[in-house]
Protein backbone atom coordinates (compact mmCIF):
# COMPACT_ATOMS: atom_id res chain seq x y z
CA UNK A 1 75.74 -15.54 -39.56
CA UNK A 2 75.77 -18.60 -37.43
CA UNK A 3 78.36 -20.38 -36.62
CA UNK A 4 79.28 -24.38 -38.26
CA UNK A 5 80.77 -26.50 -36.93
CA UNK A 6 84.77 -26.98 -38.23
CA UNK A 7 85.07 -28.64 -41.29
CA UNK A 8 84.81 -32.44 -41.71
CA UNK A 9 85.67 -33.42 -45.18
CA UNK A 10 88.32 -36.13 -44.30
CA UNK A 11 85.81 -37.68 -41.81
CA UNK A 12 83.21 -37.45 -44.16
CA UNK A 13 85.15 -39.37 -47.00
CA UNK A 14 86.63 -41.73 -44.64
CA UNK A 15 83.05 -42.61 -43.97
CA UNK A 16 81.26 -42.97 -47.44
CA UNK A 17 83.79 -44.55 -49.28
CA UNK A 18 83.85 -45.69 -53.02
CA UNK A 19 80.71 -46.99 -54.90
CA UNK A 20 80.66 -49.19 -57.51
CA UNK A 21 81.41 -48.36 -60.93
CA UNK A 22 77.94 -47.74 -62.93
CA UNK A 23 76.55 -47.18 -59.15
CA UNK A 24 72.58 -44.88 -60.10
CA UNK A 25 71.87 -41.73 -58.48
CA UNK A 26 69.54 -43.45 -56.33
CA UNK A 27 72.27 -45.52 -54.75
CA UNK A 28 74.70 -42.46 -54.05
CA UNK A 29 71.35 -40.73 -52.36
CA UNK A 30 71.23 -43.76 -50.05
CA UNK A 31 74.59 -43.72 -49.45
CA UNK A 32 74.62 -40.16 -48.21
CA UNK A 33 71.33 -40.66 -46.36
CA UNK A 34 72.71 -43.07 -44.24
CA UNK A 35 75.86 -40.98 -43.31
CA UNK A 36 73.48 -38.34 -42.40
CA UNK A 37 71.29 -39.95 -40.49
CA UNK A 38 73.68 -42.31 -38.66
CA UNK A 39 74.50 -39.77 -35.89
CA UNK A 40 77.70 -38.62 -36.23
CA UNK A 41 77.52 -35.73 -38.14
CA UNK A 42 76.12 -32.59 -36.44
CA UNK A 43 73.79 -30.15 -37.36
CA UNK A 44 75.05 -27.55 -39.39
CA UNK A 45 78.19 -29.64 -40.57
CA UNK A 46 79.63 -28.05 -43.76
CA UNK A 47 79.63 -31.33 -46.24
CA UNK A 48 82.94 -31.58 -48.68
CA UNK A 49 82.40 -29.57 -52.01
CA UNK A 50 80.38 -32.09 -55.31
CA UNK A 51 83.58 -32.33 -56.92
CA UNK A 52 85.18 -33.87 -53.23
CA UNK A 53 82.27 -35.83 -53.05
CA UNK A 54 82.27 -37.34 -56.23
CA UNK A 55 85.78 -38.49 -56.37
CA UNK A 56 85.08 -40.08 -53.34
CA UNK A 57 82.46 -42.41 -54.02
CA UNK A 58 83.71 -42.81 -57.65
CA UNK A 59 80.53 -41.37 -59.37
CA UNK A 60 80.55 -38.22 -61.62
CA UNK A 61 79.71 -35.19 -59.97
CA UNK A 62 76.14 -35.12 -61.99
CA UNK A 63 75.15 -37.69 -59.74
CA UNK A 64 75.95 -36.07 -56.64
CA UNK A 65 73.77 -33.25 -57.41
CA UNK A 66 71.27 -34.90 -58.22
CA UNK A 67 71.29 -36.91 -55.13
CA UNK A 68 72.18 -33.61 -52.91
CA UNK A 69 69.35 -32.05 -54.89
CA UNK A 70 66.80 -34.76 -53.67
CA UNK A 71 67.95 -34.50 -49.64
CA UNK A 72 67.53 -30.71 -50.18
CA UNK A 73 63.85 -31.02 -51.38
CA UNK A 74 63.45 -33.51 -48.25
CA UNK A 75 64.75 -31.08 -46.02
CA UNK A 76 68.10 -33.16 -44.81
CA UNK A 77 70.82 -30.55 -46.36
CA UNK A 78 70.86 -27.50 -47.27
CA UNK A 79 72.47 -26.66 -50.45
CA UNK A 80 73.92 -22.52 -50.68
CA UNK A 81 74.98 -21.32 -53.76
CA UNK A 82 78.73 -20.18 -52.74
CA UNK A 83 79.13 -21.42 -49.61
CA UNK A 84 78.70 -25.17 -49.56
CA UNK A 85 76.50 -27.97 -48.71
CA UNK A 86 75.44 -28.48 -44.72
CA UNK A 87 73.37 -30.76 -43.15
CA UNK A 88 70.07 -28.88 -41.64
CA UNK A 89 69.99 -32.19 -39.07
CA UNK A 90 68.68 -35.56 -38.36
CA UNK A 91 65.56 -36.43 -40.41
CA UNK A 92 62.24 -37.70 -38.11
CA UNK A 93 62.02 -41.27 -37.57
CA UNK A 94 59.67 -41.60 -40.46
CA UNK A 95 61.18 -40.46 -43.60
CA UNK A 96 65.15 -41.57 -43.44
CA UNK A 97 62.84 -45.72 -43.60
CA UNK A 98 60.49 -44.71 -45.98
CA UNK A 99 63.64 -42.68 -48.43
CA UNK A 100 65.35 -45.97 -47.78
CA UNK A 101 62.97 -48.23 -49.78
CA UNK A 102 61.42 -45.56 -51.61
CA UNK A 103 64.54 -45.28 -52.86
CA UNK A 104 64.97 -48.65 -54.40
CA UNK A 105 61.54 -48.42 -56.20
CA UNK A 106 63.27 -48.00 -59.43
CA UNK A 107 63.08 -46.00 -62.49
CA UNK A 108 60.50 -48.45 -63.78
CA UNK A 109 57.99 -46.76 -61.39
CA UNK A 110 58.56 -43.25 -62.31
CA UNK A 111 55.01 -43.10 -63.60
CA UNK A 112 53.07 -44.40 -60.21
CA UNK A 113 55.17 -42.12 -58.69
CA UNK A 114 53.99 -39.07 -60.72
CA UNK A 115 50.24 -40.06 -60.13
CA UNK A 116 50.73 -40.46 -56.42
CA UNK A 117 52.32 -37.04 -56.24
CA UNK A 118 49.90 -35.33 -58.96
CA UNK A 119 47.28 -37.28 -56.51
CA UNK A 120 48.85 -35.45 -53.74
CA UNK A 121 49.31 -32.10 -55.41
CA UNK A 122 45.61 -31.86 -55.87
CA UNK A 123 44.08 -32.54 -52.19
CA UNK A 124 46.42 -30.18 -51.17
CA UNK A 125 44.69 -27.36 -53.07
CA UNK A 126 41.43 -28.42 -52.42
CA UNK A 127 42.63 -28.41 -48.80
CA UNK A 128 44.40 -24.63 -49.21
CA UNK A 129 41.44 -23.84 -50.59
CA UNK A 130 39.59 -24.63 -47.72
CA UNK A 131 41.93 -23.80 -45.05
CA UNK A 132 44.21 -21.25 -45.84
CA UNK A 133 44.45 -17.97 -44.14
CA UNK A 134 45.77 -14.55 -45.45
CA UNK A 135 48.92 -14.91 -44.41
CA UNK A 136 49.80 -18.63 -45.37
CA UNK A 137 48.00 -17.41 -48.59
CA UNK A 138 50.38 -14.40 -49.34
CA UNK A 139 53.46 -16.68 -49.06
CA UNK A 140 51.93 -18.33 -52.02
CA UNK A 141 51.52 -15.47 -54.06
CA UNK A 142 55.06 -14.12 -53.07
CA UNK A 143 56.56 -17.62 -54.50
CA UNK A 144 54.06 -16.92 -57.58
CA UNK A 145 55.84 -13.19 -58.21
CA UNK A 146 58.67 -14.68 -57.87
CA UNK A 147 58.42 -17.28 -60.91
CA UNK A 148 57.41 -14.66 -62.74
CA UNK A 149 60.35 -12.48 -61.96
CA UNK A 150 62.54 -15.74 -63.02
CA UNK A 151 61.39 -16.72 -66.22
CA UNK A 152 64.70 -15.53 -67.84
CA UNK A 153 66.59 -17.65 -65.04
CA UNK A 154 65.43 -21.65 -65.06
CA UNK A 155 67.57 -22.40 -62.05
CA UNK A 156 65.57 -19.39 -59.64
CA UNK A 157 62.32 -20.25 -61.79
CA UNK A 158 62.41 -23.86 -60.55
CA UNK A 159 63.18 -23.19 -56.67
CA UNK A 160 60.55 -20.64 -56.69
CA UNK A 161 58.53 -22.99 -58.01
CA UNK A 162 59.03 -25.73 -55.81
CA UNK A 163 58.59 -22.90 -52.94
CA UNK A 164 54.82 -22.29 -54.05
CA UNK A 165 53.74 -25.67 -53.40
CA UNK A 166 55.82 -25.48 -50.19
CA UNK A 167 53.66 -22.65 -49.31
CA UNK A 168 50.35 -24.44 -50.99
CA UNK A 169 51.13 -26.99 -48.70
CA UNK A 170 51.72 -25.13 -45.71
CA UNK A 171 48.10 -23.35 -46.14
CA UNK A 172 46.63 -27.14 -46.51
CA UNK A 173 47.56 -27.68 -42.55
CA UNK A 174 48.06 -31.08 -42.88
CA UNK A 175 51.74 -32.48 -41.97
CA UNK A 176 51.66 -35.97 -42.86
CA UNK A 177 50.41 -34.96 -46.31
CA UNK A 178 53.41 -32.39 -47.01
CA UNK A 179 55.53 -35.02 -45.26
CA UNK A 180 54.48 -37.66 -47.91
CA UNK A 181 54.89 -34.89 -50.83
CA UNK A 182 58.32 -34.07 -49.54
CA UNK A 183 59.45 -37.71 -50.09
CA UNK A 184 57.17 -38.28 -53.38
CA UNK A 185 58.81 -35.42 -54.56
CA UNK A 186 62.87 -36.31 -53.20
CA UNK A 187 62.43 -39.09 -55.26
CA UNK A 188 61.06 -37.72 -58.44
CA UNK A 189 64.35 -35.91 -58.51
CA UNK A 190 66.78 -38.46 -58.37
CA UNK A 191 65.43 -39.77 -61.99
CA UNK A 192 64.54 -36.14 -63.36
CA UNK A 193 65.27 -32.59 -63.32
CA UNK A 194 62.07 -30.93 -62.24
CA UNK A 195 63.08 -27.72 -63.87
CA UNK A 196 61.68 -26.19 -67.01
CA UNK A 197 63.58 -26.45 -69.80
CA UNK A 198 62.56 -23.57 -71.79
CA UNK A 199 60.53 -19.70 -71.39
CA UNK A 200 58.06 -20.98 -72.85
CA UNK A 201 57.31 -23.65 -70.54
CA UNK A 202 58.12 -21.58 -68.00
CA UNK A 203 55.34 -19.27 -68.89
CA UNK A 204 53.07 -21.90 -69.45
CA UNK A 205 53.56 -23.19 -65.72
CA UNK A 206 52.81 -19.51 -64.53
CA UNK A 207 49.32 -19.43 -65.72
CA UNK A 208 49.40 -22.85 -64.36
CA UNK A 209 50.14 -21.89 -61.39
CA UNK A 210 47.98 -18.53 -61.63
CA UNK A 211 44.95 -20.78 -61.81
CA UNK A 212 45.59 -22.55 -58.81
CA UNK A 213 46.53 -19.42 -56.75
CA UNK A 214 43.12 -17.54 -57.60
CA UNK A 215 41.03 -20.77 -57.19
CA UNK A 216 42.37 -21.64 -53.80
CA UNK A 217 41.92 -17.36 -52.70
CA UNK A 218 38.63 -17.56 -53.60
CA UNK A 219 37.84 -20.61 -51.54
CA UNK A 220 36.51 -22.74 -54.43
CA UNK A 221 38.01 -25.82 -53.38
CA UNK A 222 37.05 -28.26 -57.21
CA UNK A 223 38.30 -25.13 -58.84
CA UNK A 224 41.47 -25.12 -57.30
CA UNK A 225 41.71 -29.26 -57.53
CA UNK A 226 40.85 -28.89 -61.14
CA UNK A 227 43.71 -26.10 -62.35
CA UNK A 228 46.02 -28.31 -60.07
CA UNK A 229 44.80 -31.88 -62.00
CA UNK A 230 45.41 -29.34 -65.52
CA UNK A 231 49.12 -28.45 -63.91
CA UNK A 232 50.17 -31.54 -62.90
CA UNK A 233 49.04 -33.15 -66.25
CA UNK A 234 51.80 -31.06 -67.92
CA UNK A 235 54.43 -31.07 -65.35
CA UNK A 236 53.65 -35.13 -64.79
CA UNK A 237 54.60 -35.38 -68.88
CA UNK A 238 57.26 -33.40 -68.50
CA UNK A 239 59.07 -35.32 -66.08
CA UNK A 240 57.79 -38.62 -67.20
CA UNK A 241 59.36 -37.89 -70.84
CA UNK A 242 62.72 -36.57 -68.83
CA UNK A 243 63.02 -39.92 -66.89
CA UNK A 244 62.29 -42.11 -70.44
CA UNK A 245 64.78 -40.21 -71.96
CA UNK A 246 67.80 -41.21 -68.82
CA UNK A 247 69.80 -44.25 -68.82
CA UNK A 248 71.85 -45.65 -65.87
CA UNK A 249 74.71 -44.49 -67.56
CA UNK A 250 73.12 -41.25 -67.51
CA UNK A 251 72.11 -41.09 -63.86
CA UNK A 252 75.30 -42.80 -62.94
């Protein structure tokens, strides 16, 4: 195991301080960004447990995850279940500015953002399908058994999940684009759980995914674009009918 470096939870609340009351999740991810990114954490710093960092900023504990949840997906923190919380390292240049205003969209724009990423989602497997090699290809299907092997567990279902179009875009070899998706996708998170919510949708996003998967193996790039556009359709109204149904008071 590597070695952390020694624990800075006093720093850390010293630091971040309280929030307003009623503060969104969006707020307490910009709060944390900016800690994060400031310099004066290290890499591999073991953050203060939810529950510490909650009572901290004077937010409930939903929102932290939430917010912790949508760094993770960026790749800023690392989140392991029963060890803690550390920070992976600085983010590039790019992506702490464009979190920062992306970030203050608002909820109101939930549904541009779902067609930018669904938008996204699609020239990436047009691009796999094009581009990927047997190995980037096989990470894909290994993220693909892996749903399957989760459908009974929502929580490993939904990380596996996320990890296939991880892999997807890996096989697309184009940075920027899974650069832009990462942040697309940080956001989407902050307003709504990207999980499934039920087997049966959880089964449903398996064939989903299926589709894509044998389109993009057997090269046929408006194949694979087209079972992506049919996937993201149904994942788009999913999270577009979780984010209707939040309130501030919700996400606060």
């Amino acid at each position: 195991m590597p070695a952390y470096p020694d624990d800075q939870s006093a720093e850390i609340a010293a630091a971040l301080g309280a929030l307003p009351a009623g503060t969104p999740v969006s707020e307490v991810a910009r709060r944390l960004m900016d800690l994060f990114t400031g310099g004066s954490l290290a890499s591999g710093t073991r953050l203060p447990p939810e529950r510490q960092l909650a009572a901290t900023l004077g937010v409930g504990r939903s929102a932290v995850r939430e917010a912790l949840a949508a760094l993770e997906i960026l790749g800023i923190v690392d989140v392991r279940p029963g060890s803690g919380t550390y920070l992976r390292g600085t983010a590039s240049e790019l992506l702490p500015q464009t979190l920062r205003w992306g970030l203050l969209i608002g909820e109101r724009n939930t549904a541009e953002l779902l067609e930018l990423r669904s938008g996204l989602e699609i020239y990436v497997a047009r691009l796999a399908a094009a581009r990927g090699n047997a190995r980037e290809l096989k990470a894909v299907e290994t993220n693909l058994e892996r749903m399957r092997s989760s459908i009974e567990d929502l929580r490993a279902f939904a990380k596996a999940d996320l990890e296939f179009h991880h892999a997807l875009g890996r096989a697309a070899e184009n940075s920027m684009l899974v650069d832009l998706l990462h942040v697309v996708r940080s956001l989407l998170q902050v307003y709504a759980d990207r999980a499934v919510h039920s087997t049966a949708a959880a089964l449903l996003a398996v064939e989903e995914h299926d589709a894509v998967l044998r389109a993009v193996q057997a090269g046929d790039q408006d194949a694979a674009a087209s079972a992506m556009a049919i996937h993201m359709a149904t994942a788009s109204a999913r999270l577009a009918a979780d984010a209707a149904a939040r309130t501030p008071a919700d996400v606060g």
